[in-house]
C-alpha atoms as a PDB file:
ATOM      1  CA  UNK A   1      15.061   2.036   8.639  1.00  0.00           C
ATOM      2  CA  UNK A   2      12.299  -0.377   8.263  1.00  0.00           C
ATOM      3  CA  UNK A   3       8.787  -0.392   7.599  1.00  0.00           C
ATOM      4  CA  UNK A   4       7.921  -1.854  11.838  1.00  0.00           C
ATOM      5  CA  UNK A   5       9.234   1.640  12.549  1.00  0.00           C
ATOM      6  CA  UNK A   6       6.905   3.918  10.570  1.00  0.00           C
ATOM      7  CA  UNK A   7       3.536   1.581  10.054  1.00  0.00           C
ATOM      8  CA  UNK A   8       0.295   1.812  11.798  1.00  0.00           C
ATOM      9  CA  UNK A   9       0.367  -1.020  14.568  1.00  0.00           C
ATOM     10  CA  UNK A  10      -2.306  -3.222  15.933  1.00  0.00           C
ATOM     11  CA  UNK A  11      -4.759  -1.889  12.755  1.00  0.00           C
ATOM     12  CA  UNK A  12      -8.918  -2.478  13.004  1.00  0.00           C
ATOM     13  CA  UNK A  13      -9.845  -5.270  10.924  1.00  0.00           C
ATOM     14  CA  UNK A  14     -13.107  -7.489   9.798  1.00  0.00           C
ATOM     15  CA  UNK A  15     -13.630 -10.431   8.284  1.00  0.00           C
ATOM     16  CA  UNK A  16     -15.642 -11.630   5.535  1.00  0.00           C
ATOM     17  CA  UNK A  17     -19.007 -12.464   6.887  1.00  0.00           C
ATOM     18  CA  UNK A  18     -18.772  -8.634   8.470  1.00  0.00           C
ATOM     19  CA  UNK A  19     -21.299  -6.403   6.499  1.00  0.00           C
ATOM     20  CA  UNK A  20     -19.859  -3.308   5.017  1.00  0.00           C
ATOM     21  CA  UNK A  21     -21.900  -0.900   7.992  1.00  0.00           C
ATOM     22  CA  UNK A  22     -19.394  -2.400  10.099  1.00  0.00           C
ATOM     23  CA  UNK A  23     -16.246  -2.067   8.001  1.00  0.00           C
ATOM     24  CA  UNK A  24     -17.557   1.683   7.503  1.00  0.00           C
ATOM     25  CA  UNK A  25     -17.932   2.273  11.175  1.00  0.00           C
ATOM     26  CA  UNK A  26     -14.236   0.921  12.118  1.00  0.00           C
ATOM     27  CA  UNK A  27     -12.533   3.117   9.168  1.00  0.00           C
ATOM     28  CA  UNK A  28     -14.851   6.112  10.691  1.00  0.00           C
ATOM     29  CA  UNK A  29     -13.406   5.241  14.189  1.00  0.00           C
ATOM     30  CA  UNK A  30      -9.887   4.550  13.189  1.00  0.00           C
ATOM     31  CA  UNK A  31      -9.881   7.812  10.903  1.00  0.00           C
ATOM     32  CA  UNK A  32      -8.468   5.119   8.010  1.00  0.00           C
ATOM     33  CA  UNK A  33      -9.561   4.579   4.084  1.00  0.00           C
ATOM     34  CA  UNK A  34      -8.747   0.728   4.424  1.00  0.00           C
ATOM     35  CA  UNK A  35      -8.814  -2.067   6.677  1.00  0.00           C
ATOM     36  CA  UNK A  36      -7.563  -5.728   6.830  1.00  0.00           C
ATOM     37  CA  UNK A  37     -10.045  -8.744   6.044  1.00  0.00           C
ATOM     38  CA  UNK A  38      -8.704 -11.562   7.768  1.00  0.00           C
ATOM     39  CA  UNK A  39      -9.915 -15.075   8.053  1.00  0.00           C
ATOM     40  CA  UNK A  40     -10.937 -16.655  11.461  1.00  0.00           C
ATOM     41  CA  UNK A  41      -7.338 -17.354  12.057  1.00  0.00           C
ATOM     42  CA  UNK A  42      -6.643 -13.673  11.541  1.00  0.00           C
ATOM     43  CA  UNK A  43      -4.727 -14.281   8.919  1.00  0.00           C
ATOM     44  CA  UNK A  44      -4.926 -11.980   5.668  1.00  0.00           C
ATOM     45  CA  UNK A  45      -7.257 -12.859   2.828  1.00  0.00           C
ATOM     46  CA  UNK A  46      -8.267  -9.376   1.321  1.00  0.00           C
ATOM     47  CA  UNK A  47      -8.121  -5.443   1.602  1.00  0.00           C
ATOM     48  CA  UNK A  48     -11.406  -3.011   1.899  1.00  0.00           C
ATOM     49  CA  UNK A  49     -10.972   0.295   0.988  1.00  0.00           C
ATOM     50  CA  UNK A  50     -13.429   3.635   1.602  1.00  0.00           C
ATOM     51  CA  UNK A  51     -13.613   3.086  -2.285  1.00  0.00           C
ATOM     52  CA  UNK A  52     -14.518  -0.413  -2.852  1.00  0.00           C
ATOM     53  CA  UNK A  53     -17.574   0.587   0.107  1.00  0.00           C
ATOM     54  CA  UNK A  54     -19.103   3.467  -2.472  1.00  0.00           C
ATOM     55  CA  UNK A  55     -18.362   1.375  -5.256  1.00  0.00           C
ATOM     56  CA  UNK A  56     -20.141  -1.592  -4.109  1.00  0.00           C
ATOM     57  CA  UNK A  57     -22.848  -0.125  -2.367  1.00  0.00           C
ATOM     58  CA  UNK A  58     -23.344   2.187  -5.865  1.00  0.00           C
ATOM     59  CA  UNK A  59     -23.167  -1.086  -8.170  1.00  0.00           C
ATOM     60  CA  UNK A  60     -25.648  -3.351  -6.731  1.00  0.00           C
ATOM     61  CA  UNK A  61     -27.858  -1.159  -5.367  1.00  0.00           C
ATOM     62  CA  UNK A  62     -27.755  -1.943  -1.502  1.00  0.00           C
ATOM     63  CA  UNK A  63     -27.221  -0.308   1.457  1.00  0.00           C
ATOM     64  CA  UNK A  64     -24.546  -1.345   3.180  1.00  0.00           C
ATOM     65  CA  UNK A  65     -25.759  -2.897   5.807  1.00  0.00           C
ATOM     66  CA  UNK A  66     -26.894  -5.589   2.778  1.00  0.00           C
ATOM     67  CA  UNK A  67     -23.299  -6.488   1.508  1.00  0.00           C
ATOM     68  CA  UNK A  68     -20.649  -8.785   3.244  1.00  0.00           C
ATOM     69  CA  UNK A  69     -17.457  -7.827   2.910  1.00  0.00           C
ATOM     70  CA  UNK A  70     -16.443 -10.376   0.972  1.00  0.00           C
ATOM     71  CA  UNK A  71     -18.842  -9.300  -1.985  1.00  0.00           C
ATOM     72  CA  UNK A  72     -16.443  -5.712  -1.727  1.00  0.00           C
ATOM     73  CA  UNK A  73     -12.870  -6.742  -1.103  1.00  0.00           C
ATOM     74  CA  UNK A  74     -10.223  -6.836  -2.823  1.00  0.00           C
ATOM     75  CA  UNK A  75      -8.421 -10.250  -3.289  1.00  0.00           C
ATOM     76  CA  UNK A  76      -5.436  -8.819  -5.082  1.00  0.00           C
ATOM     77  CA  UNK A  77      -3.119  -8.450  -1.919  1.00  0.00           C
ATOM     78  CA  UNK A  78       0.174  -6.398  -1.910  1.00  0.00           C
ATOM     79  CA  UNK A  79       1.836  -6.864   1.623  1.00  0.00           C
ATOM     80  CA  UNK A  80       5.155  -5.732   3.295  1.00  0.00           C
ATOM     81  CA  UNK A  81       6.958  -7.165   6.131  1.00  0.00           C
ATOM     82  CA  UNK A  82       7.689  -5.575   9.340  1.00  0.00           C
ATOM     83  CA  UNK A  83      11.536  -5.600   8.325  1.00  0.00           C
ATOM     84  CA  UNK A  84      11.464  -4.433   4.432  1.00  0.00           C
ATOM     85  CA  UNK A  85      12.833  -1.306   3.940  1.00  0.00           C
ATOM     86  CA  UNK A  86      11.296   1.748   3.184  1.00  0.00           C
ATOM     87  CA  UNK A  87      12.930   1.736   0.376  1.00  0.00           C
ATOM     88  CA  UNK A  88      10.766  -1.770  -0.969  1.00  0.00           C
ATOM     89  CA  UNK A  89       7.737  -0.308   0.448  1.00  0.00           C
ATOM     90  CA  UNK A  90       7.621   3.167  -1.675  1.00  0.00           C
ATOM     91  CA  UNK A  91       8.713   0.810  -4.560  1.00  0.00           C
ATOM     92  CA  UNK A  92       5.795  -1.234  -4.118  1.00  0.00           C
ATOM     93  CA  UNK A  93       3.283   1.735  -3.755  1.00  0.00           C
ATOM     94  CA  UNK A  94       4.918   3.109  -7.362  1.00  0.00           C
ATOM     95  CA  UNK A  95       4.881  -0.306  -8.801  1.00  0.00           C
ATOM     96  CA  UNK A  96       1.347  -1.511  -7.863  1.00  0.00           C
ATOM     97  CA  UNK A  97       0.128   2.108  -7.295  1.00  0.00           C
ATOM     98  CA  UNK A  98      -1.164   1.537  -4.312  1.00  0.00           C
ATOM     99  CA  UNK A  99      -1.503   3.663  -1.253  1.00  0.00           C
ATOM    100  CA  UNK A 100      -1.458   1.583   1.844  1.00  0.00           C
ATOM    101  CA  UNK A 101      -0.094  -1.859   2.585  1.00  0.00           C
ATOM    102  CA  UNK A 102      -0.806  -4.493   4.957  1.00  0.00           C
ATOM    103  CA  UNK A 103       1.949  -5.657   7.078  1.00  0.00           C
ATOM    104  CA  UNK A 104       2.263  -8.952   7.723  1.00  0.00           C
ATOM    105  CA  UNK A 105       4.305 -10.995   9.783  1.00  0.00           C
ATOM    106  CA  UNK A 106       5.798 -14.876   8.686  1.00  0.00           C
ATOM    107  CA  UNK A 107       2.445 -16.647   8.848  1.00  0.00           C
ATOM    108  CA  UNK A 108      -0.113 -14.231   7.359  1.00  0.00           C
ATOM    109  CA  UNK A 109      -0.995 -12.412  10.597  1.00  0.00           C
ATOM    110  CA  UNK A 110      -1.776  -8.627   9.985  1.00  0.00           C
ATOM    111  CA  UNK A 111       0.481  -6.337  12.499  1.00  0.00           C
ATOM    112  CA  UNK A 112       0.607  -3.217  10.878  1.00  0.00           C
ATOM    113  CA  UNK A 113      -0.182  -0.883   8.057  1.00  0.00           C
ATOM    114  CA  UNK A 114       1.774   1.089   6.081  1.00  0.00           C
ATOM    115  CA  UNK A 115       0.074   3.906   3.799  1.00  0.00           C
ATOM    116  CA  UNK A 116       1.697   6.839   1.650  1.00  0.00           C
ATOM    117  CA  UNK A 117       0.213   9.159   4.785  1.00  0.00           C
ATOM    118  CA  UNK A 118       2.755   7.239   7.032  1.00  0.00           C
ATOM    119  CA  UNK A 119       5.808   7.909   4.974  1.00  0.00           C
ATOM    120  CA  UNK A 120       4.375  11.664   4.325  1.00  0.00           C
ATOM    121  CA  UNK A 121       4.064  11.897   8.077  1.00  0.00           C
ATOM    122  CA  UNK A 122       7.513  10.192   9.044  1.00  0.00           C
ATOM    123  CA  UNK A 123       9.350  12.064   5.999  1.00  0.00           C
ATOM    124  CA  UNK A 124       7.708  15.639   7.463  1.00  0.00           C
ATOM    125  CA  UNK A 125       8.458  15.029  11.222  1.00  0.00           C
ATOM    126  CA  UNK A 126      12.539  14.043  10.100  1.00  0.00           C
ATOM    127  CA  UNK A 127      12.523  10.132  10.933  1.00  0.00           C
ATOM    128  CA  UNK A 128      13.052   9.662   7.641  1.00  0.00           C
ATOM    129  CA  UNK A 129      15.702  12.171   7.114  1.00  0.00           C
ATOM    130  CA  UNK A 130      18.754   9.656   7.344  1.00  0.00           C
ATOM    131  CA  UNK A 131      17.325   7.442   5.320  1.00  0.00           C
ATOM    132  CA  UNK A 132      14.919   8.831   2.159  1.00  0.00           C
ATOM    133  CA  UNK A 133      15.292  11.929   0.427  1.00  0.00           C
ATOM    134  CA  UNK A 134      12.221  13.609   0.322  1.00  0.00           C
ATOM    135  CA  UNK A 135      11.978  13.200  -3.315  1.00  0.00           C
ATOM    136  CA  UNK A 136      11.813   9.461  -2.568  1.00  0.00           C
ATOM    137  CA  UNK A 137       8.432   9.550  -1.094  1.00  0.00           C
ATOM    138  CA  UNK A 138       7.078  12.623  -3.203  1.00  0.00           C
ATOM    139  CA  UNK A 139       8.272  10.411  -6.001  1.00  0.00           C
ATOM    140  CA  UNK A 140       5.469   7.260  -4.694  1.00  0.00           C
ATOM    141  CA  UNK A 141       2.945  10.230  -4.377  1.00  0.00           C
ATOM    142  CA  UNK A 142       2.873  11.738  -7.883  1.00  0.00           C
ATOM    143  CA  UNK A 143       3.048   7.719  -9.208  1.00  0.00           C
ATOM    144  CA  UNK A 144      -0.203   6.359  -7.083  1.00  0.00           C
ATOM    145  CA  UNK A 145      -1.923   9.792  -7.943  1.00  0.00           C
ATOM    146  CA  UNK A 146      -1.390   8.978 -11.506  1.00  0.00           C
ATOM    147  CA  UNK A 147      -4.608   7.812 -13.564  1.00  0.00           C
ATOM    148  CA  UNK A 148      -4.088   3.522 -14.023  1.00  0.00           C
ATOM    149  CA  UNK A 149      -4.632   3.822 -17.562  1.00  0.00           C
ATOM    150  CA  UNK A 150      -1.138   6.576 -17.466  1.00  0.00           C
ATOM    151  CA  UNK A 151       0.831   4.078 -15.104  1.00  0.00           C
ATOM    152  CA  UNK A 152       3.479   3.326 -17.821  1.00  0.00           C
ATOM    153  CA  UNK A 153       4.341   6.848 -18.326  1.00  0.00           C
ATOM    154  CA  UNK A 154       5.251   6.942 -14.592  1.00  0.00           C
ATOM    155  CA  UNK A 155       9.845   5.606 -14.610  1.00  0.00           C
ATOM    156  CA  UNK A 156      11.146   6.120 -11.391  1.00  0.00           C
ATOM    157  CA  UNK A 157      14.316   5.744 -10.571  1.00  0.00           C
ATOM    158  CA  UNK A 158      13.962   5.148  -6.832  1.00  0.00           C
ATOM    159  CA  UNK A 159      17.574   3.967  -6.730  1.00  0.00           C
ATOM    160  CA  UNK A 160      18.249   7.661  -7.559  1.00  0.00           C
ATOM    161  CA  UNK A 161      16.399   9.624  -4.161  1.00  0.00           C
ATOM    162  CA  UNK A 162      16.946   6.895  -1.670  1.00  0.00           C
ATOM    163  CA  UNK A 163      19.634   7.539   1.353  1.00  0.00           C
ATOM    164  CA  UNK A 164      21.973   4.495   2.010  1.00  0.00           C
ATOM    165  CA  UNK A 165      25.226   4.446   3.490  1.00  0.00           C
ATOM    166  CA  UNK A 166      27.890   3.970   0.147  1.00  0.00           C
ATOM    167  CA  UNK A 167      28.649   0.665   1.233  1.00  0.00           C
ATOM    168  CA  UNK A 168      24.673  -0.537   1.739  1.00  0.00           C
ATOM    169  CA  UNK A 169      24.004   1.326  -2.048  1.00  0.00           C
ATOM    170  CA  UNK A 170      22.805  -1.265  -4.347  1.00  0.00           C
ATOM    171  CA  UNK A 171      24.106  -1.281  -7.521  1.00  0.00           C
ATOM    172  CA  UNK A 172      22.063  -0.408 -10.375  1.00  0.00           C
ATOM    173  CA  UNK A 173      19.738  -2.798 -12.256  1.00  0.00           C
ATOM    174  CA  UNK A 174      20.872  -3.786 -15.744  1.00  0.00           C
ATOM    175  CA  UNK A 175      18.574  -1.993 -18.287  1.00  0.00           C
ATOM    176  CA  UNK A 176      16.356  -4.324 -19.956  1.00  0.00           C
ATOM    177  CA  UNK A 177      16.725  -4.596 -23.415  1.00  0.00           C
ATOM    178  CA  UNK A 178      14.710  -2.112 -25.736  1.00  0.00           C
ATOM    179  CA  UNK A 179      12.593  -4.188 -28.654  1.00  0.00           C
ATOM    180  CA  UNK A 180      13.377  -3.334 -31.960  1.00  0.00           C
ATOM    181  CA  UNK A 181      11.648  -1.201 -34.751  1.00  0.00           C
ATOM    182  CA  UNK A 182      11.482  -2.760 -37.320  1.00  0.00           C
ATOM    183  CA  UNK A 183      12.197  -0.661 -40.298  1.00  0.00           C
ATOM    184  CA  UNK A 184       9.468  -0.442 -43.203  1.00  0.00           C
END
C-alpha cells in the first residue's frame, strides 16, 4: 500500500504573500494543524503549522493579520510521494519527527497530505491491516511525541512491525559500526 491511498487529497494551501489570518482561517475550515505554502506555480516552497502561527504571532508581537506567511514558515521541507510506501512515510515521521507530510508529485506540485492522524485513522478502520502492524504506526507516534532534545533515545526498528509479503521483506541494514572507548 502506498501513501496516494491513505493521504489527504486536494489539501488548502497559501502562499507567501498570504497573511497568517488567512492561513488560520483555511486550517479552521479544513479542521488541519498545517497547510502547504506554494509558490505562484503551486509548487512547494514551505510548511505552516497551527504552531509556527502562535509562535510567530507571540515572538514579534503582531496580530496576525500583520505577518506574511513567509515571515512564519518553515523552509525545512520533508515530502513523500504519492507512491512511497507507508512503510517510508512512518520512517520519515520517526526520523525527522514530524507529524504530517506534504505529498508531492514529480515537479513540486502539492497533491496530498499525509499526517500521523491519517495512518491512525487508516490503521483503526483495517486498510492498513495487510500491510502495517499496528505497532508500526504506534511506533511513529511515541517517536514524534518525544521531546527533540530526547530524539536519540528514540531506535526503532521499523523493519521489525512492518507487514510485507516474505519475498517483498527487505533485508536488514548492516549495523553501523560502534566508536570505540578508549580505555584510560
Amino acid at each position: 500500500m502506498n501513501v496516494e491511498a491513505v493521504m489527504t487529497v486536494n489539501p488548502k494551501t497559501c502562499t507567501t504573500q498570504d497573511n497568517l489570518n488567512r492561513a488560520a482561517n483555511l486550517m479552521w475550515e479544513s479542521d488541519c494543524g498545517s497547510i502547504p505554502v506554494v509558490d505562484e506555480t503551486g509548487r512547494l516552497c514551505g510548511v505552516l503549522t497551527d504552531r509556527d502561527l502562535c509562535m510567530a504571532s507571540y515572538t514579534q508581537g503582531k496580530a496576525l493579520h500583520e505577518i506574511q506567511v513567509a515571515a512564519a514558515m518553515s523552509k525545512k521541507l520533508f515530502t513523500l510521494a504519492p507512491n512511497a510506501s507507508i512503510a517510508d512515510a512512518l520512517a520519515l515521521f520517526t526520523e525527522h519527527q514530524v507529524r504530517r507530510a506534504p505529498v508531492v508529485n514529480q515537479i513540486g506540485v502539492v497533491i496530498g497530505m499525509l499526517s500521523i492522524a491519517d495512518l491512525i485513522h487508516a490503521q483503526a478502520t483495517g486498510k492498513l491491516k495487510k500491510h502495517v502492524k499496528p505497532e508500526a504506526v504506534l511506533a511513529a507516534v511515541h517517536a514524534v511525541s518525544k521531546p527533540r532534545h530526547e530524539k536519540g533515545a528514540v531506535q526503532l526498528a521499523l523493519r521489525d512491525v512492518i507487514v510485507a509479503p516474505a519475498s517483498k521483506r527487505a533485508t536488514p541494514a548492516p549495523k553501523s559500526p560502534r566508536k570505540k572507548s578508549r580505555a584510560r
